[in-house]
N, C-alpha and C. Protein backbone atom coordinates (compact mmCIF):
# COMPACT_ATOMS: atom_id res chain seq x y z
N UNK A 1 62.59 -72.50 54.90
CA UNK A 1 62.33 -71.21 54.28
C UNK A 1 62.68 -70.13 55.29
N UNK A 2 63.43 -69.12 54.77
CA UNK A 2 63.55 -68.04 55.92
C UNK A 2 62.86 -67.08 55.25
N UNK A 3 62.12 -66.33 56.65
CA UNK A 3 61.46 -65.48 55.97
C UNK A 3 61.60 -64.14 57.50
N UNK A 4 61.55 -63.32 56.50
CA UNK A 4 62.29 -61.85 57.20
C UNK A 4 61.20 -60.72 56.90
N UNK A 5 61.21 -59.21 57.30
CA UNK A 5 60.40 -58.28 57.21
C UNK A 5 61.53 -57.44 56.27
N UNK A 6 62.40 -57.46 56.38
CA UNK A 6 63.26 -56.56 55.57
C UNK A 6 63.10 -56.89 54.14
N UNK A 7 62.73 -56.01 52.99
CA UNK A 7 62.44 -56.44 51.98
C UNK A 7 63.40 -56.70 51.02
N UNK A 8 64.42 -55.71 51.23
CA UNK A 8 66.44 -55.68 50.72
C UNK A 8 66.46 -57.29 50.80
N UNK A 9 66.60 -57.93 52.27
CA UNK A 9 67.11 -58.96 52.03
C UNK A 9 66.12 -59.92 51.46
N UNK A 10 64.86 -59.73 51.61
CA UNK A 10 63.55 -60.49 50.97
C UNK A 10 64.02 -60.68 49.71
N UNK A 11 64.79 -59.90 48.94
CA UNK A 11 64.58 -59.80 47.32
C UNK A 11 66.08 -60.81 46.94
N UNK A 12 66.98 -60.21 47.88
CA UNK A 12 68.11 -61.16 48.15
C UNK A 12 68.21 -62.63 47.87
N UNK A 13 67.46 -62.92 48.88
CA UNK A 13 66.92 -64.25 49.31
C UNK A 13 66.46 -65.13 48.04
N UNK A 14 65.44 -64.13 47.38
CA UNK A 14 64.48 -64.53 45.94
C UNK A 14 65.36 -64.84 45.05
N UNK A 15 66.35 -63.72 44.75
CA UNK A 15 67.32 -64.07 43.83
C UNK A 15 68.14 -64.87 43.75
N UNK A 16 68.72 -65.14 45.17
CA UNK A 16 69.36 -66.35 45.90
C UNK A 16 69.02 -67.68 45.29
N UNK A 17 67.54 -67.77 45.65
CA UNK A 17 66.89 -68.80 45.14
C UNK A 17 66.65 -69.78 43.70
N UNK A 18 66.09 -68.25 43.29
CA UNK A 18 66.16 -68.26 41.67
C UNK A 18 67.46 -68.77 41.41
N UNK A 19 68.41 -68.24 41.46
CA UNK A 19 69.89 -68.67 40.70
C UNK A 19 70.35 -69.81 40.94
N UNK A 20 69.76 -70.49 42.29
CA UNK A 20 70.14 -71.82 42.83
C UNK A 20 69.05 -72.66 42.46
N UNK A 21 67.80 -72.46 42.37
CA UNK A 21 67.17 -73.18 41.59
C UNK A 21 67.28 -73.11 39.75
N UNK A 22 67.46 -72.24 39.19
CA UNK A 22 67.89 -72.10 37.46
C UNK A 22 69.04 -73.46 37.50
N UNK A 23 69.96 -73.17 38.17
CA UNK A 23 71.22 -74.48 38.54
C UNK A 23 70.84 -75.55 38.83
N UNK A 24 69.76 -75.50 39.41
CA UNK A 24 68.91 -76.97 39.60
C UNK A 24 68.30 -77.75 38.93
N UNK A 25 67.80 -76.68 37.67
CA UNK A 25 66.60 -77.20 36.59
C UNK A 25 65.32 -76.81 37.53
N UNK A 26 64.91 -76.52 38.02
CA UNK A 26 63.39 -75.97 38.42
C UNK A 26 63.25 -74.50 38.75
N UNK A 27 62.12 -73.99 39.03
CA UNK A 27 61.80 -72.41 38.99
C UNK A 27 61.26 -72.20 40.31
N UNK A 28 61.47 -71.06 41.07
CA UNK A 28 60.87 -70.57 42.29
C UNK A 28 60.08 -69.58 41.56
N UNK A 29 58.80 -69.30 41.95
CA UNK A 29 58.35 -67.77 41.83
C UNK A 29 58.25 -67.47 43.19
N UNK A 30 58.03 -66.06 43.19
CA UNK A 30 57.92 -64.93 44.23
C UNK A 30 56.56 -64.77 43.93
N UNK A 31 55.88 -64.64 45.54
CA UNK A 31 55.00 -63.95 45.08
C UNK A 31 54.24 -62.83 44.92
N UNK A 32 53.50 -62.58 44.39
CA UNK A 32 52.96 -61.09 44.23
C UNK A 32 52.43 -60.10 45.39
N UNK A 33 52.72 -58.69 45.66
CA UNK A 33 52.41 -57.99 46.77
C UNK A 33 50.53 -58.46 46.94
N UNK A 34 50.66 -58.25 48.52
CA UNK A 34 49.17 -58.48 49.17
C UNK A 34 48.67 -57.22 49.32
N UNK A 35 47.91 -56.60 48.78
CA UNK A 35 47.73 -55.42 49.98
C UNK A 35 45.92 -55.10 49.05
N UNK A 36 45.25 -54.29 49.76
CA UNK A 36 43.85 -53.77 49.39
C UNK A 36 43.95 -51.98 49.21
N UNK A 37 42.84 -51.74 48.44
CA UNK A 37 42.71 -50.40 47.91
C UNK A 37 41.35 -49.93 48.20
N UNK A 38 41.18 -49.08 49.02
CA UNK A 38 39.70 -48.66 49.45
C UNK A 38 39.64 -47.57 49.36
N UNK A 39 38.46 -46.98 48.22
CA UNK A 39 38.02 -45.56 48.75
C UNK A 39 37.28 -45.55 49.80
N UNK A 40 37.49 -44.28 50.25
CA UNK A 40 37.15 -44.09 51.77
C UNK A 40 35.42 -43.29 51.13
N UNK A 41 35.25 -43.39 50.15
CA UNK A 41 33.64 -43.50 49.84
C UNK A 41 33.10 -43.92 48.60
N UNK A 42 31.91 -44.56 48.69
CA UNK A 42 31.98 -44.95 47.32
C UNK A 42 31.08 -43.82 46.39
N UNK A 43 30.35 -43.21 46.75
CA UNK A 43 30.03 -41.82 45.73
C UNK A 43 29.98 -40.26 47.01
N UNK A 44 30.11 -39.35 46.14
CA UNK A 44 30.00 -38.15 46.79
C UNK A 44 29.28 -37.33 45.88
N UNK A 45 29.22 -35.92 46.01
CA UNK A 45 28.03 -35.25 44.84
C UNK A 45 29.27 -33.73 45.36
N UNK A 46 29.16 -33.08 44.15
CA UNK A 46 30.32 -31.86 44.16
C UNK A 46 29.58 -31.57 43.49
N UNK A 47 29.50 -29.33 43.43
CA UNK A 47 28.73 -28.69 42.99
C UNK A 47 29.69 -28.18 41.71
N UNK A 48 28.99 -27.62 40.44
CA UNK A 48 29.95 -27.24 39.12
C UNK A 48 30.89 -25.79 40.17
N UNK A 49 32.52 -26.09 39.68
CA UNK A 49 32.75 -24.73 40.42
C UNK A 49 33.00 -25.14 41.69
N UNK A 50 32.68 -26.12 42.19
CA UNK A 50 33.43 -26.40 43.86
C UNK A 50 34.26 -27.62 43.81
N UNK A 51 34.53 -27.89 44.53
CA UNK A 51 35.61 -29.00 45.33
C UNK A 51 34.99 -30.19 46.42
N UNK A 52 35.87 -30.89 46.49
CA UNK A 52 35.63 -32.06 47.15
C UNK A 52 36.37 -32.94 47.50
N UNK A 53 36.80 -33.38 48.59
CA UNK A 53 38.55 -34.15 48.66
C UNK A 53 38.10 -35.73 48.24
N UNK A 54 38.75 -36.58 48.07
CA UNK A 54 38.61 -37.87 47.58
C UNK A 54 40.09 -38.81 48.48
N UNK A 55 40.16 -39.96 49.38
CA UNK A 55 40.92 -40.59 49.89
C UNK A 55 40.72 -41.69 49.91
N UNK A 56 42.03 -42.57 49.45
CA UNK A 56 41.88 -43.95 49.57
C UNK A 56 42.91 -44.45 51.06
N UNK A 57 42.45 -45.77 51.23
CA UNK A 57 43.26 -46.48 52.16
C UNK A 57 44.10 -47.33 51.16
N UNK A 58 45.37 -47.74 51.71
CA UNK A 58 46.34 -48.85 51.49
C UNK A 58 46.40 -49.73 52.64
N UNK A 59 45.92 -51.11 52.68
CA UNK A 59 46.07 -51.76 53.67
C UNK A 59 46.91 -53.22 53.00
N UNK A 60 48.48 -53.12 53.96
CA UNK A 60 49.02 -54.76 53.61
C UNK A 60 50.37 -53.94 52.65
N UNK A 61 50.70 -53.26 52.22
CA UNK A 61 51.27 -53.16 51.07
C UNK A 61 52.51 -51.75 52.04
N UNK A 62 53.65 -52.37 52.10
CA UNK A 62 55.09 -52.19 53.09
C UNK A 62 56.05 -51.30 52.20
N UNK A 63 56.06 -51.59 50.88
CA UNK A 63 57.34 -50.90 49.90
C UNK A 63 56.19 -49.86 49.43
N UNK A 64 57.11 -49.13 48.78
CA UNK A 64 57.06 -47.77 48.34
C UNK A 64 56.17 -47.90 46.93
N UNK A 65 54.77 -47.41 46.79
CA UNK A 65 54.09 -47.51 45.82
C UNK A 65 53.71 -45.85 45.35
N UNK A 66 53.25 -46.37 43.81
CA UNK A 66 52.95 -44.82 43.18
C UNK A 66 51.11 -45.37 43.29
N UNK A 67 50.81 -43.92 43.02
CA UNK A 67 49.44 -43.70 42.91
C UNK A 67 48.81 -43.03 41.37
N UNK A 68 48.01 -43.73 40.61
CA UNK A 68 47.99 -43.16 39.59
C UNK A 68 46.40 -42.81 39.69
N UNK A 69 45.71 -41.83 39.34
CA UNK A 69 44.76 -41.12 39.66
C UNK A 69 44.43 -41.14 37.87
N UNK A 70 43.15 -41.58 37.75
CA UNK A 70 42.29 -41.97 36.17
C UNK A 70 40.64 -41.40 36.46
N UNK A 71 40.00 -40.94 35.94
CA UNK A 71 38.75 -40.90 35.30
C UNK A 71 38.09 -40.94 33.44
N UNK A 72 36.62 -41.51 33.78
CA UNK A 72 36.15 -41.74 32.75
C UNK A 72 34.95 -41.33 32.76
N UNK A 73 34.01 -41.09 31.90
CA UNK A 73 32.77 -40.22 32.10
C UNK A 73 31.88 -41.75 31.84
N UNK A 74 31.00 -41.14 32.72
CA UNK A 74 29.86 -42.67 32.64
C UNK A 74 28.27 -42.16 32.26
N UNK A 75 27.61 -42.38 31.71
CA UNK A 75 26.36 -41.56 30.93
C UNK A 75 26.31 -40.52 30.01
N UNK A 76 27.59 -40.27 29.62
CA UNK A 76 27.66 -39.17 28.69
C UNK A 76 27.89 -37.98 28.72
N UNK A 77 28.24 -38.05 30.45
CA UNK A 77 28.17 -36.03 30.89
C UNK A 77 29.03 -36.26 32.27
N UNK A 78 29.50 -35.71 32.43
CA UNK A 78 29.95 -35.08 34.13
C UNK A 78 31.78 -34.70 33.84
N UNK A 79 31.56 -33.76 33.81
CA UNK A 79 33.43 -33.29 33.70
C UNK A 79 33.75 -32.70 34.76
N UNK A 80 35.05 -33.09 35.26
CA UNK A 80 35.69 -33.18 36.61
C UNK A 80 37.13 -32.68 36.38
N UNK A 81 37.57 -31.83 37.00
CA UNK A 81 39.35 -32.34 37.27
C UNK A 81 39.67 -32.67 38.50
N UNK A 82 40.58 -33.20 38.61
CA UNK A 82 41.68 -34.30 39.81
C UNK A 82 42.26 -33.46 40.05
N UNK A 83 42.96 -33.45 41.26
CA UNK A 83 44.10 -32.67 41.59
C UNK A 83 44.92 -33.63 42.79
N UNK A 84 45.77 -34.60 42.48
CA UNK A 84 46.51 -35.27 43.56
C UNK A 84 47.05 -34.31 44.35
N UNK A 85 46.62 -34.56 46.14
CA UNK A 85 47.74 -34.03 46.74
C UNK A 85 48.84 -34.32 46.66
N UNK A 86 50.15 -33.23 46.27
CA UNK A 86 51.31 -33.90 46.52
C UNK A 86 52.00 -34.12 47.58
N UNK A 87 51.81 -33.87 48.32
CA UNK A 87 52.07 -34.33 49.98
C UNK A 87 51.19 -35.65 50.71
N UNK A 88 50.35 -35.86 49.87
CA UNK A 88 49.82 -37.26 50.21
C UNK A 88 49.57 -37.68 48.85
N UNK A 89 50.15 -38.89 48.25
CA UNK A 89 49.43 -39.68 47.07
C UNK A 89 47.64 -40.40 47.13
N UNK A 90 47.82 -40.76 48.39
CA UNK A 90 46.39 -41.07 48.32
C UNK A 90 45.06 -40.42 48.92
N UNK A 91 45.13 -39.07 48.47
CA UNK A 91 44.31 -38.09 48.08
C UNK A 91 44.19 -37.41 47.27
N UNK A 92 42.83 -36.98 47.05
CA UNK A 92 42.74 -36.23 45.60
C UNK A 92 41.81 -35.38 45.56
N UNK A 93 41.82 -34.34 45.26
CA UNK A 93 40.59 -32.83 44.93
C UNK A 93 39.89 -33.19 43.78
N UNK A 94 38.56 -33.22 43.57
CA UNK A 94 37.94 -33.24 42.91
C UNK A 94 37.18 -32.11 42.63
N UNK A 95 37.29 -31.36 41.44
CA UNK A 95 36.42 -30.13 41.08
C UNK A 95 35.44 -30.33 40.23
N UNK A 96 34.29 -30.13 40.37
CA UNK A 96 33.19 -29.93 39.41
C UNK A 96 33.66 -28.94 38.56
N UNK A 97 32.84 -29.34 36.60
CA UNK A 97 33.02 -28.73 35.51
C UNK A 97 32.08 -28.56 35.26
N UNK A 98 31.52 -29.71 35.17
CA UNK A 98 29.69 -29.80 34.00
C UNK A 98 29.05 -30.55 35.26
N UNK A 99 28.09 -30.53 35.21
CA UNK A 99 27.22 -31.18 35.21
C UNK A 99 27.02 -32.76 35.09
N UNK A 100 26.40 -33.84 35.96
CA UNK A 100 26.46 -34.97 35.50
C UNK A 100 27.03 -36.25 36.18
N UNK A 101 27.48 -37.42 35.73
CA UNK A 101 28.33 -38.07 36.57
C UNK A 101 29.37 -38.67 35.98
N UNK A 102 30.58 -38.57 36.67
CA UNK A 102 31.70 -39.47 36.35
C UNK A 102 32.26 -40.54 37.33
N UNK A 103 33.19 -41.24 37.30
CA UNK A 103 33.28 -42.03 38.05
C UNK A 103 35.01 -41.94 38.17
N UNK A 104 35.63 -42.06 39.13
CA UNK A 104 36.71 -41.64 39.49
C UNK A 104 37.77 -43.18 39.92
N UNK A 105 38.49 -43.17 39.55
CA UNK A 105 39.89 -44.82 39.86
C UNK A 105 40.57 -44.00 40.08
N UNK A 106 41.59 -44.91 41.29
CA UNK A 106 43.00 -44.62 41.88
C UNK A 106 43.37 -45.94 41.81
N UNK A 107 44.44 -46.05 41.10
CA UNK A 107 44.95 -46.74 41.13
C UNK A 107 46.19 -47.14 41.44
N UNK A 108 46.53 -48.20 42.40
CA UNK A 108 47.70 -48.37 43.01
C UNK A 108 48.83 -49.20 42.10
N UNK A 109 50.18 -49.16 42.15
CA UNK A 109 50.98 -50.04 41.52
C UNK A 109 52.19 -50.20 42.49
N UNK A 110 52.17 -51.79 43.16
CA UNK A 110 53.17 -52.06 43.78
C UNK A 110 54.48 -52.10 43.04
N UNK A 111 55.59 -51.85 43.74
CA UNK A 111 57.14 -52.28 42.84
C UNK A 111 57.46 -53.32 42.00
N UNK A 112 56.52 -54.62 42.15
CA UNK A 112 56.45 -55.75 41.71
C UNK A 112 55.39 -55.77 40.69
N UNK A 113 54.93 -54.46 40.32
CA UNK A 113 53.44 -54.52 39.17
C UNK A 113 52.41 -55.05 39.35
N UNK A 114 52.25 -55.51 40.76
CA UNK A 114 50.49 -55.65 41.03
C UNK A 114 49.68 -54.88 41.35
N UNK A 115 48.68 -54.24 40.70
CA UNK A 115 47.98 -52.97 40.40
C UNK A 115 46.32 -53.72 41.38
N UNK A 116 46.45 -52.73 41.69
CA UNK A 116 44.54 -53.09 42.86
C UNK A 116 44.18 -51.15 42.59
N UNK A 117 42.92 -51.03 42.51
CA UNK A 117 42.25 -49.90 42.22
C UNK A 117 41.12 -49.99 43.15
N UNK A 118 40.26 -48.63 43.60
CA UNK A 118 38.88 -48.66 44.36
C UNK A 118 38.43 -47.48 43.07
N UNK A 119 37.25 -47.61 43.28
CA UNK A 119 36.35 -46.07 42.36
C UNK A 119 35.34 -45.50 43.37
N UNK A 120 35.00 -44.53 42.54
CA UNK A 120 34.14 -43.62 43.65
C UNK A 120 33.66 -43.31 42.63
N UNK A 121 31.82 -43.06 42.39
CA UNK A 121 31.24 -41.97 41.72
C UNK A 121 30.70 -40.59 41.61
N UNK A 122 31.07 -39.85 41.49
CA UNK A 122 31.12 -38.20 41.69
C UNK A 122 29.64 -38.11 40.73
N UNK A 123 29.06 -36.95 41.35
CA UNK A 123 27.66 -36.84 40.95
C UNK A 123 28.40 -35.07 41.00
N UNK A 124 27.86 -34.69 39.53
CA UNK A 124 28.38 -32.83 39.77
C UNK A 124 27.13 -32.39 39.23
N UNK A 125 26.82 -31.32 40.33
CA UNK A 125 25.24 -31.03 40.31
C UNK A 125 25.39 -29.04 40.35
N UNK A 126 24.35 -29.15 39.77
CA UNK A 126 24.40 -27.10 39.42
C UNK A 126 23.25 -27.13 40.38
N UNK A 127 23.90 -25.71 41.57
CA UNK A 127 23.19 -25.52 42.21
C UNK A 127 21.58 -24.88 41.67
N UNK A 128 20.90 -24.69 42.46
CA UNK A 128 19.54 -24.15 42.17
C UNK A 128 19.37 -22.96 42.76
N UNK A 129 19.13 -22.04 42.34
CA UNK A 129 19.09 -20.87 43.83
C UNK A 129 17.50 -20.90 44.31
N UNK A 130 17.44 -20.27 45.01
CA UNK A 130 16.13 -20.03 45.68
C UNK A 130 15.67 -18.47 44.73
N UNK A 131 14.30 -18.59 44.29
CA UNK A 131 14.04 -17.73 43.54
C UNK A 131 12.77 -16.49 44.04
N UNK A 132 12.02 -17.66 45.47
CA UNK A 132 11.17 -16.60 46.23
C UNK A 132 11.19 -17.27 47.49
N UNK A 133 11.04 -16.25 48.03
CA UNK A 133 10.34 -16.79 49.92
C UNK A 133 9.30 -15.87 50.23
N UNK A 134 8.62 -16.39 50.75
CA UNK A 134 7.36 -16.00 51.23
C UNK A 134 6.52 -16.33 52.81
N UNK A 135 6.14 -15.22 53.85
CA UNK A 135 5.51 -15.99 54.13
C UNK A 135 3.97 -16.15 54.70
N UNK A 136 3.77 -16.98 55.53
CA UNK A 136 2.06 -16.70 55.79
C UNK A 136 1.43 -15.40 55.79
N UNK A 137 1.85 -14.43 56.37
CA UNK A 137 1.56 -13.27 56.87
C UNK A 137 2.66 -12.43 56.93
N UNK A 138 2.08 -10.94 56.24
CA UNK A 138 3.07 -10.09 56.50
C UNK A 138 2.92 -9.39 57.32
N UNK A 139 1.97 -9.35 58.09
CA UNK A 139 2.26 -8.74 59.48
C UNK A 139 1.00 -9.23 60.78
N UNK A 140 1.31 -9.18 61.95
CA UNK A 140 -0.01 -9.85 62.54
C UNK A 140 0.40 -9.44 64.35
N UNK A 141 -0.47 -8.74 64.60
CA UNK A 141 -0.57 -8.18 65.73
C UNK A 141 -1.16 -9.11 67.25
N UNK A 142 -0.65 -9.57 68.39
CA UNK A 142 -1.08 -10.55 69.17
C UNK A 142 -1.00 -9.79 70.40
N UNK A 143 -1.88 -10.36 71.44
CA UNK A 143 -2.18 -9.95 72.94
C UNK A 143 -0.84 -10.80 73.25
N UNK A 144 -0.82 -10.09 75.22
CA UNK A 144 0.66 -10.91 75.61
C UNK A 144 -0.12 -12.08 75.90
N UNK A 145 0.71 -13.60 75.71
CA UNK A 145 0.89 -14.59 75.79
C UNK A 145 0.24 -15.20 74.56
N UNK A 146 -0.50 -14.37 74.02
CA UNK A 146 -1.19 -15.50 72.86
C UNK A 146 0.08 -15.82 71.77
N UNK A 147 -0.07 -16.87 70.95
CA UNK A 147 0.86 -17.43 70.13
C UNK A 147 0.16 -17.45 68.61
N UNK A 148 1.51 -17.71 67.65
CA UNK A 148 1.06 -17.96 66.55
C UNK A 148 1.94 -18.40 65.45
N UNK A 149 1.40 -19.44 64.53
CA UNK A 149 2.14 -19.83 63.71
C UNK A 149 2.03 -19.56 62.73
N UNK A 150 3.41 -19.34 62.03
CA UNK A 150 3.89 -18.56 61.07
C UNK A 150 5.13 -19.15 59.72
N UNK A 151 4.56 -19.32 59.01
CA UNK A 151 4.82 -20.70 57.44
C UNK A 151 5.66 -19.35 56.48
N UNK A 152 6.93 -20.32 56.20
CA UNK A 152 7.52 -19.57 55.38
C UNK A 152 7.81 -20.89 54.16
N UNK A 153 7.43 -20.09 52.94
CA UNK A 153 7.62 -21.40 51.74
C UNK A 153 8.43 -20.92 50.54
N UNK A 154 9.53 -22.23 50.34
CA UNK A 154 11.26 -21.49 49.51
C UNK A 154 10.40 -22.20 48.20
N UNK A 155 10.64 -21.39 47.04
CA UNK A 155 10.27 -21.79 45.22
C UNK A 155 11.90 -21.64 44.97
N UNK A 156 11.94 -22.58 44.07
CA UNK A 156 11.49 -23.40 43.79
C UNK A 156 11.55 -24.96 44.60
N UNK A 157 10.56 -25.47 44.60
CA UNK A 157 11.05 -26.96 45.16
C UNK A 157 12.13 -27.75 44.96
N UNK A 158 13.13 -27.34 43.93
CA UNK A 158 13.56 -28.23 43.77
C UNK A 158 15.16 -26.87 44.08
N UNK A 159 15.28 -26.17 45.00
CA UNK A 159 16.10 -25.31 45.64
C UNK A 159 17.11 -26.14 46.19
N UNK A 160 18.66 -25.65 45.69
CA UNK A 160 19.67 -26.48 46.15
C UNK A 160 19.86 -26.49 47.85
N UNK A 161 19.11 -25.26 48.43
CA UNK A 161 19.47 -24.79 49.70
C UNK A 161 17.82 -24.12 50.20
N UNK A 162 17.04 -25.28 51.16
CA UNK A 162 16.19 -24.52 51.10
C UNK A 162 15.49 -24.51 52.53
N UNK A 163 16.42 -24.56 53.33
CA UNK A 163 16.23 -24.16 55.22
C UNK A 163 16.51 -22.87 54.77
N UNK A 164 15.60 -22.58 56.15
CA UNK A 164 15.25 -21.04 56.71
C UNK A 164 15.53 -21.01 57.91
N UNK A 165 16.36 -19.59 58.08
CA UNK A 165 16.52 -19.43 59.63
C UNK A 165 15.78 -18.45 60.00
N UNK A 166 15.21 -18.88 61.22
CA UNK A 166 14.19 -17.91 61.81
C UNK A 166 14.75 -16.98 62.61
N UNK A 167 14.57 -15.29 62.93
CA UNK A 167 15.38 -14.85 63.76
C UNK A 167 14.22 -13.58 63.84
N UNK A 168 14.16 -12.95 65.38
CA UNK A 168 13.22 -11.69 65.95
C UNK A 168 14.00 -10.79 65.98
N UNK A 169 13.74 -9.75 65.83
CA UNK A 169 14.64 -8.38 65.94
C UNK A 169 14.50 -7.82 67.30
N UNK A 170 13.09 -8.12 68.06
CA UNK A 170 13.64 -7.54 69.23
C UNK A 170 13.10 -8.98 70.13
N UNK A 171 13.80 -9.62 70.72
CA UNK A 171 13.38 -10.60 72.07
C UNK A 171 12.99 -10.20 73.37
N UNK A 172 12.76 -9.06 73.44
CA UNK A 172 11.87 -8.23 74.75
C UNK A 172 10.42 -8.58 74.76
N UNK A 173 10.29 -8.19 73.58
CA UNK A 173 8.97 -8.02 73.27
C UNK A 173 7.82 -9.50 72.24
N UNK A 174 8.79 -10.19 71.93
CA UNK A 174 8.07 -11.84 71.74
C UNK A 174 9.10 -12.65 72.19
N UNK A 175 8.86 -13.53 71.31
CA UNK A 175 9.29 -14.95 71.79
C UNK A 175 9.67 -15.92 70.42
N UNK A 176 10.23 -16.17 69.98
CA UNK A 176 10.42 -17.37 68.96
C UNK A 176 10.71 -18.82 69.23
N UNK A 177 9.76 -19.34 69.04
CA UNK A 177 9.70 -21.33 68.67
C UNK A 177 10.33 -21.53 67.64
N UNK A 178 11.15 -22.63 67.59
CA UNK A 178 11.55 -23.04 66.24
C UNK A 178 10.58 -24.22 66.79
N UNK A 179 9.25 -24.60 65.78
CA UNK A 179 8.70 -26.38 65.90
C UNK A 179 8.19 -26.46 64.69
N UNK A 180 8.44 -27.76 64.26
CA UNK A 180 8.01 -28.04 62.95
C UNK A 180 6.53 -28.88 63.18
């Protein structure tokens, strides 16, 4: 058996074969491309209205393959659009629509029609805003060195974004801890 990296003459060779075996009465097959398909995650969460990149790996697979980029909605809700990079096939923009989840395939197709796919599930979530902050005290007067702690609390609980940054207007005159 000779066997080569060049795929020109790889196919050569096959056909070679084939035609000299058909003449023979028996059949060679070729066999089918090797290669794996990995998303490089298996879920992510994108907000309605934002973005999110999506990348697969190709590992094993030498000739020139297309990338076909598919979704399907899974529970009844989550609308998405794709956007293949065209400068890379195996990436893809994912934009939140609705709300919900879908689940996202790329699917690969070698020259020879052996198709391998990875999925990823996209979770598209509507942000929450923060609707109050509040905090312990609105104002509180201290001797030098004495200390004091001071509670700030974000409504609603269930706030898409709900760290607080602490910051003094003048640092001459106190001191700020960040400790939880």
């Amino acid at each position: 058996m000779i066997m080569r990296t060049d795929k020109n003459i790889a196919v050569r060779i096959v056909a070679l074969l084939l035609c000299m075996s058909m003449a023979a009465g028996f059949m060679v097959t070729a066999e089918a491309a090797d290669f794996t398909v990995t998303m490089r995650t298996d879920s992510m969460t994108v907000f309605v209205n934002q973005s999110g990149q999506l990348s697969i790996s190709v590992v094993g697979l030498t000739d020139a393959y297309e990338v076909a980029w598919s979704w399907n909605r899974i529970d009844g809700a989550g609308a998405l659009d794709l956007t293949p990079d065209s400068n890379n096939p195996n990436m893809c923009t994912v934009t939140g629509r609705d709300a919900g989840t879908a689940e996202v395939i790329a699917t690969v197709t070698a020259k020879d029609n052996t198709i391998k796919s990875a999925k990823c599930v996209v979770t598209i979530a509507t942000r929450v805003p923060v609707t109050s902050l509040s905090l312990s005290a609105d104002t509180k007067t201290l001797a030098v060195g004495e200390t004091f702690d001071l509670a700030a609390t974000v409504l609603p609980d269930n706030a898409t974004n709900r760290s607080v940054v602490w910051s003094i207007a003048n640092e001459n005159i106190a001191e700020l801890k960040d400790e939880i």
